[in-house]
Protein backbone atom coordinates (compact mmCIF):
# COMPACT_ATOMS: atom_id res chain seq x y z
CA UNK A 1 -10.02 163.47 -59.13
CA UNK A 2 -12.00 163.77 -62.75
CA UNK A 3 -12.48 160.99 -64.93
CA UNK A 4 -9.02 161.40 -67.10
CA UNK A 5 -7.19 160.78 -63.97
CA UNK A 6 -9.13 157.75 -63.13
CA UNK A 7 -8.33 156.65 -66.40
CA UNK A 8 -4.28 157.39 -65.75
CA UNK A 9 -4.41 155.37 -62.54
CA UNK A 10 -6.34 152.51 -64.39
CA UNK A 11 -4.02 152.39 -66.96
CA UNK A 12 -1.30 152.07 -64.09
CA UNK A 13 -2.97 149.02 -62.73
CA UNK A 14 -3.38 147.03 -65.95
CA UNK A 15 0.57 147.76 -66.67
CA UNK A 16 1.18 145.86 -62.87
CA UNK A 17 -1.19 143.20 -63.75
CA UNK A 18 1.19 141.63 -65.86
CA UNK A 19 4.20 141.55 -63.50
CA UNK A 20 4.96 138.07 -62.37
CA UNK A 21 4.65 137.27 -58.70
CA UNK A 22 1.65 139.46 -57.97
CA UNK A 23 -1.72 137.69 -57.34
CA UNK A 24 -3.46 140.80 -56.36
CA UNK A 25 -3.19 144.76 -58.03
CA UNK A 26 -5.60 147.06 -56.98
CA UNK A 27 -6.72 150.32 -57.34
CA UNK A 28 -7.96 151.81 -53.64
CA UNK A 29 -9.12 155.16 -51.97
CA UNK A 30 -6.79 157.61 -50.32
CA UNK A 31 -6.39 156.34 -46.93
CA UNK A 32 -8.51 153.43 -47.29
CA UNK A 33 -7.38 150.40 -44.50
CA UNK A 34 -7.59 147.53 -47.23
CA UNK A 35 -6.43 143.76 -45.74
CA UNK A 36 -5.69 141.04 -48.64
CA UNK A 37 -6.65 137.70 -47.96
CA UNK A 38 -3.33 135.72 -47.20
CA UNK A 39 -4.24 133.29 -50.76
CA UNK A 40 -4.28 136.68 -52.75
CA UNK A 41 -0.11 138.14 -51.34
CA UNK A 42 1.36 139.09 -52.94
CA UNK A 43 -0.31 142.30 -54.02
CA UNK A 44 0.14 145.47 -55.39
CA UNK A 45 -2.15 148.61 -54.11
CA UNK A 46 -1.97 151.34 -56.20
CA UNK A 47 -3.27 154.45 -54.04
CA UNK A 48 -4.01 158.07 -55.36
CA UNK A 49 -2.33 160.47 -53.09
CA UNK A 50 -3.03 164.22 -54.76
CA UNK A 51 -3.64 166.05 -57.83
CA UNK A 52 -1.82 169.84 -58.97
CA UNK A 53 -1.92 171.69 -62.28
CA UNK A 54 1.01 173.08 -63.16
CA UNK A 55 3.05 175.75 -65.77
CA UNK A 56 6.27 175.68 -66.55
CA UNK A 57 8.43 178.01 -65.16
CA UNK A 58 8.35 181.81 -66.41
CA UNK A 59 5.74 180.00 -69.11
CA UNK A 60 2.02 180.83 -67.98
CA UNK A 61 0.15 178.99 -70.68
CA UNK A 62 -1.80 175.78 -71.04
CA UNK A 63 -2.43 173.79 -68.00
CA UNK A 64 -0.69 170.25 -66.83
CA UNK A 65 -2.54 167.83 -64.88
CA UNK A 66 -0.21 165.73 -62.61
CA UNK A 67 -1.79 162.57 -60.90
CA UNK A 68 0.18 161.97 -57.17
CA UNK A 69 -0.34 158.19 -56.55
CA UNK A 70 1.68 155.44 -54.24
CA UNK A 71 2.15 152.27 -55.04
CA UNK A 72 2.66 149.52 -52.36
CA UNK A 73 3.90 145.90 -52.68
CA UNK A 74 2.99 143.91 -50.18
CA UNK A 75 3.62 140.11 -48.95
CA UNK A 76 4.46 137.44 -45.78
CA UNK A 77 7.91 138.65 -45.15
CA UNK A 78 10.62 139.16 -42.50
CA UNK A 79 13.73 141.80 -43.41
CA UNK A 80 16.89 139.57 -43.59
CA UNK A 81 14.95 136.44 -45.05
CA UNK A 82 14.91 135.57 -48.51
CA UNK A 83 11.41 136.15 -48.41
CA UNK A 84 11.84 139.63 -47.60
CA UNK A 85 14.64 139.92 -50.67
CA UNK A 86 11.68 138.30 -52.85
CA UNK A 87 9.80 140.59 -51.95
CA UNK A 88 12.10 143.57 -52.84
CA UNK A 89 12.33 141.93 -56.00
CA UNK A 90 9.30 141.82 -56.35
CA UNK A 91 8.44 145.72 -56.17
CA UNK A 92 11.92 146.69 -58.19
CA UNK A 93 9.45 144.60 -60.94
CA UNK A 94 7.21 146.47 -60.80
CA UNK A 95 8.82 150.05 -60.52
CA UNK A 96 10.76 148.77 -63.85
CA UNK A 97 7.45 148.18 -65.39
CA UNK A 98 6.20 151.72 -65.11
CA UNK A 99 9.36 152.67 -65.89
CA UNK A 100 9.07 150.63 -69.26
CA UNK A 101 5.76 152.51 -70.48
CA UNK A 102 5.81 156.01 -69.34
CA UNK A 103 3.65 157.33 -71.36
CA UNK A 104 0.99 154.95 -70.50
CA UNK A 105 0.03 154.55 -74.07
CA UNK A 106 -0.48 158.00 -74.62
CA UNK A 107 -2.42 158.99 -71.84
CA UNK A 108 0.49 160.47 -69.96
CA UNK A 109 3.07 163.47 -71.59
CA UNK A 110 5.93 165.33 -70.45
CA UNK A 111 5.66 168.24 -68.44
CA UNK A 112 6.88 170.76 -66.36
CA UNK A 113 9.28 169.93 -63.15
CA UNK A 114 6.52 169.59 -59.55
CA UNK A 115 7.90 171.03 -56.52
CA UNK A 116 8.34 166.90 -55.51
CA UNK A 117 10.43 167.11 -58.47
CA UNK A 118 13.89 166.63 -56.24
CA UNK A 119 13.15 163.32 -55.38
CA UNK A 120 10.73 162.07 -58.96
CA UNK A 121 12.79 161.30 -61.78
CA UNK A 122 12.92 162.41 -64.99
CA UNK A 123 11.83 165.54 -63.23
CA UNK A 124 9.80 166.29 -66.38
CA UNK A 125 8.46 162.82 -67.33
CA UNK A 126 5.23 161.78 -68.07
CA UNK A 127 5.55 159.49 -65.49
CA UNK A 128 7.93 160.34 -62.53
CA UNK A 129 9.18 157.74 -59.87
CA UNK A 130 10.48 157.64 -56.52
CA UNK A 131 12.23 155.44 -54.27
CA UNK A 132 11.42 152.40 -52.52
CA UNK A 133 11.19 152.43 -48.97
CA UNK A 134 9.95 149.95 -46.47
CA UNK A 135 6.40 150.88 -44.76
CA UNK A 136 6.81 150.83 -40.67
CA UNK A 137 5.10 147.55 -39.74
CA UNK A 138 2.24 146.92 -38.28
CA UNK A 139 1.29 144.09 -36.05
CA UNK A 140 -0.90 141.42 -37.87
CA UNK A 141 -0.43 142.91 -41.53
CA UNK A 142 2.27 142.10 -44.65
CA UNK A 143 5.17 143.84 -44.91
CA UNK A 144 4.70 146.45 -47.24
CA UNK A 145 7.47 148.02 -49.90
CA UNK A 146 6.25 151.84 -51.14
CA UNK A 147 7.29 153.67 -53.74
CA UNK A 148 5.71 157.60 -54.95
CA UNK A 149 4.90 158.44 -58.07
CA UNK A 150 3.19 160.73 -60.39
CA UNK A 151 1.42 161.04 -63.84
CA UNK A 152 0.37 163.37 -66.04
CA UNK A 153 -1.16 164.99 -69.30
CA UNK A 154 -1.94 168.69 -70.86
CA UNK A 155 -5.41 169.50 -70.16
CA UNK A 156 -5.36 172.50 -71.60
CA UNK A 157 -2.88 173.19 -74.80
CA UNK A 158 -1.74 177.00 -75.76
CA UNK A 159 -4.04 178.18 -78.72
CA UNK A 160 -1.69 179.59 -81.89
CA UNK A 161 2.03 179.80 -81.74
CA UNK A 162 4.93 182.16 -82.61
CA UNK A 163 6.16 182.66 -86.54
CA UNK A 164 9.32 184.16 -87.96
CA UNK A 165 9.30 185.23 -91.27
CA UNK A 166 6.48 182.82 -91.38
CA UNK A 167 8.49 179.79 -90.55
CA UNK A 168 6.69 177.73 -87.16
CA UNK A 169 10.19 177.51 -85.56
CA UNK A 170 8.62 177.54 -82.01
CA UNK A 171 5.44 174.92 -82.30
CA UNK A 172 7.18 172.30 -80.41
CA UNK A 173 6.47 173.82 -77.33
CA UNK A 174 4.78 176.50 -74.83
CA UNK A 175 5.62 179.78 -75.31
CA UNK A 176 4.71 183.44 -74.45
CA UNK A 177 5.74 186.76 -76.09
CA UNK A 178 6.03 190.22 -74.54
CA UNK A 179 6.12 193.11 -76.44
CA UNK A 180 7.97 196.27 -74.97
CA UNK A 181 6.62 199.46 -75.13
CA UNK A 182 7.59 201.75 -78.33
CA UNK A 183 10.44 204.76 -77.83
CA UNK A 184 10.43 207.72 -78.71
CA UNK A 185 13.72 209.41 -79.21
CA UNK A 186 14.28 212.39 -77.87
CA UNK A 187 17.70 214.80 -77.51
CA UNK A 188 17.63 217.55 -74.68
CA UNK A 189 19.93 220.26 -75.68
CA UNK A 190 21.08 223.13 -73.52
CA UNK A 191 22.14 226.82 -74.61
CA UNK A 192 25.03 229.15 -72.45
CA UNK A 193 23.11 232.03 -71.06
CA UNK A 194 19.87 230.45 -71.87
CA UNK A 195 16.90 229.67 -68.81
CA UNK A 196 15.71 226.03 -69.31
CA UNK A 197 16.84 223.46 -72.66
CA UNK A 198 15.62 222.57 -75.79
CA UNK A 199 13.98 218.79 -76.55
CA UNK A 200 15.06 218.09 -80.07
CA UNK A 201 12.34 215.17 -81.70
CA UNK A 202 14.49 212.24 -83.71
CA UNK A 203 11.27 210.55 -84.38
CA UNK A 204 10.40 206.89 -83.50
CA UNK A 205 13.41 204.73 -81.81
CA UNK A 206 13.25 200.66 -81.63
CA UNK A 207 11.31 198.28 -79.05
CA UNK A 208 12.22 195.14 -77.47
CA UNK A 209 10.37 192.48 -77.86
CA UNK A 210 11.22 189.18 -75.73
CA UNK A 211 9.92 185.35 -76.24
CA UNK A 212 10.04 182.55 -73.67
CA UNK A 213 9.42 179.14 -74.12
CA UNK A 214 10.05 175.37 -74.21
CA UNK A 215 11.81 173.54 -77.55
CA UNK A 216 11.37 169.77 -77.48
CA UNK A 217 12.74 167.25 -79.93
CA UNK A 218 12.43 163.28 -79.58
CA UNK A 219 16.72 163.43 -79.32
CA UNK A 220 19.14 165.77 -78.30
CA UNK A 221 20.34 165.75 -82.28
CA UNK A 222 17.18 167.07 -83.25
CA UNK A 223 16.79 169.23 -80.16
CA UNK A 224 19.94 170.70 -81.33
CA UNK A 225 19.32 171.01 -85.20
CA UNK A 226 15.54 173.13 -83.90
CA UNK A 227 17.59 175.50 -82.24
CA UNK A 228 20.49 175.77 -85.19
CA UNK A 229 16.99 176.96 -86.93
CA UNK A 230 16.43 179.85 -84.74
CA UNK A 231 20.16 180.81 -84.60
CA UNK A 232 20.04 180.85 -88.17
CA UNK A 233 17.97 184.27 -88.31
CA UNK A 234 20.55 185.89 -85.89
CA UNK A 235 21.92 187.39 -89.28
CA UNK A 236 21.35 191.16 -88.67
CA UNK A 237 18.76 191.57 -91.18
CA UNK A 238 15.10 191.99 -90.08
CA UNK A 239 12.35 189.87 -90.80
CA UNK A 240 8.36 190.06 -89.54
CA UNK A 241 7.23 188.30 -85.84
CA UNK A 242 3.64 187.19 -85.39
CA UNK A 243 2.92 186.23 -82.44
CA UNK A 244 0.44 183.59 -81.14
CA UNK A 245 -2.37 185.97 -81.10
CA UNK A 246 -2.16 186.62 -84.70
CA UNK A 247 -0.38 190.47 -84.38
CA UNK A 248 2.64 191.09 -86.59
CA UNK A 249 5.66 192.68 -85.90
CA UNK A 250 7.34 193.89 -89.11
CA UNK A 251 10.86 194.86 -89.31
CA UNK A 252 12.28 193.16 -86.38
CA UNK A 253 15.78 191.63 -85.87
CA UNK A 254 16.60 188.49 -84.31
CA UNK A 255 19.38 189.36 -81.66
CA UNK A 256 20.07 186.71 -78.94
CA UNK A 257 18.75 183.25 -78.25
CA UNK A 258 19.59 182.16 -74.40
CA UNK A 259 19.20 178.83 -73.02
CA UNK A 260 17.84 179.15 -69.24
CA UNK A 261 19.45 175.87 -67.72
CA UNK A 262 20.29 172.90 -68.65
CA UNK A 263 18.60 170.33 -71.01
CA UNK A 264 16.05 168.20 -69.56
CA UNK A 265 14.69 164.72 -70.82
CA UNK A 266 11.61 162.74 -70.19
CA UNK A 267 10.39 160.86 -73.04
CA UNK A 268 11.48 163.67 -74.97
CA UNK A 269 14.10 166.52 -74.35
CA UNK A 270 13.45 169.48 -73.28
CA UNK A 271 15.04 173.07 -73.69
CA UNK A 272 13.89 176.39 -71.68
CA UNK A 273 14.72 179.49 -73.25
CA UNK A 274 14.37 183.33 -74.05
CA UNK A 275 14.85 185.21 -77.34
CA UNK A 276 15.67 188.50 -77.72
CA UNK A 277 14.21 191.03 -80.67
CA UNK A 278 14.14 194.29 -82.01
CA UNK A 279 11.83 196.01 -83.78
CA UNK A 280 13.38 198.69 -85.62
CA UNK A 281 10.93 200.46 -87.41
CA UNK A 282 7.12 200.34 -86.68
């Protein structure tokens, strides 16, 4: 736990402060037995749980922070009264009030899916919720509704990004290039009567070169017009790739742009994919 996440989980509390019916949010240690004075219920306890960096998938560059935090609502209620129903309504408040302000006023940013990501939603959200459940009582304390969440940011950003033709088609997100090995081609020929074959030298052949990433648009309109971009340069002709350490790649065709999966949305939408080129001539 570092001092941005602190600041995440603060930001959390002062978005429940607001939420009418609490008396009490706080911010407490993992694991920590807190009791609220009956005067202060009912309360919110906002409760880090864990912390992971993650990539996205097949994408091994920068590095997101996700924040793993529990939030439980807490008052004087029985299940079945309409104290108890309060109460849920109470903590359905407050899960629409995260909900509301995701990105925490820019402290929090999409990212990539968490392997809690089956039961979080968006999956890729800045800030991901789960459901509420009801906490197993315990003699002599509240009744207590929980719900999971999590939180995060980019700690660490990729440095330089991907150009065709010199046009920054990829900068709106992560993205990784790997550049195939050169051919060389060769024609083995073979003679009647003859011991062994001849290797005939057709010079230098073509190399693949493939790109993976992450495009992200504020709509799925503009998601959709940043990949019409790329598909634009699947024309046959060949153009030069430089990729986001600065090397160029003259003389290479844009062949194939795949989408890996569906579209996914957060505060933003999201598209993996994978390009294929050729470089014809070195």
């Amino acid at each position: 736990m570092n001092l941005d996440d602190l600041e995440i989980l603060e930001a959390l509390r002062r978005l429940l402060a607001p939420v009418p019916g609490l008396r009490t949010v706080r911010l407490v240690r993992p694991g920590e037995p807190v009791e609220i004075p009956l005067s202060r219920l009912p309360a919110a306890l906002l409760e880090p749980t864990a912390a992971q960096d993650l990539t996205w998938p097949e994408i091994p560059v920068g590095r997101y922070h996700l924040v793993e935090w529990r939030l439980s609502v807490q008052d004087r209620a029985v299940p079945g009264t309409r104290a108890f129903e309060s109460l849920v309504s109470l903590a359905e408040n407050c899960q629409a009030a995260v909900a509301a302000a995701p990105t925490l006023s820019g402290l929090a940013a999409d990212g990539p899916p968490c392997p809690r990501g089956s039961v979080l939603s968006p999956q890729v959200g800045a800030t991901r919720l789960g459901s509420l459940c009801l906490e197993k009582a315990v003699a002599g304390h509240p009744t207590a509704l929980v719900f999971p969440g999590t939180s995060g940011y980019w700690a660490e950003q990729m440095t330089g990004q991907a150009e065709f033709d010199g046009e920054p088609l990829f900068s709106s997100g992560p993205h990784t290039v790997s550049v195939g090995s050169p051919q060389r081609r060769v024609k083995d020929q073979t003679f009647n009567g003859l011991a062994g074959g001849l290797a005939l030298d057709l010079g230098d052949g073509p190399r693949e070169i493939l790109q993976t990433g992450i495009l992200s648009a504020s709509s799925a309109s503009n998601l959709t017009l940043v990949e019409a971009a790329i598909e634009a340069f699947i024309d046959g002709r060949t153009y030069t790739l430089s990729t986001p350490e600065g090397v160029d790649y003259p003389n290479t065709r844009l062949e194939r742009y795949e989408r890996l999966g569906p579209r996914q949305v957060g505060t933003a939408w999201h598209q993996a994919y994978r390009l294929t080129f050729r470089q014809l001539v070195r």
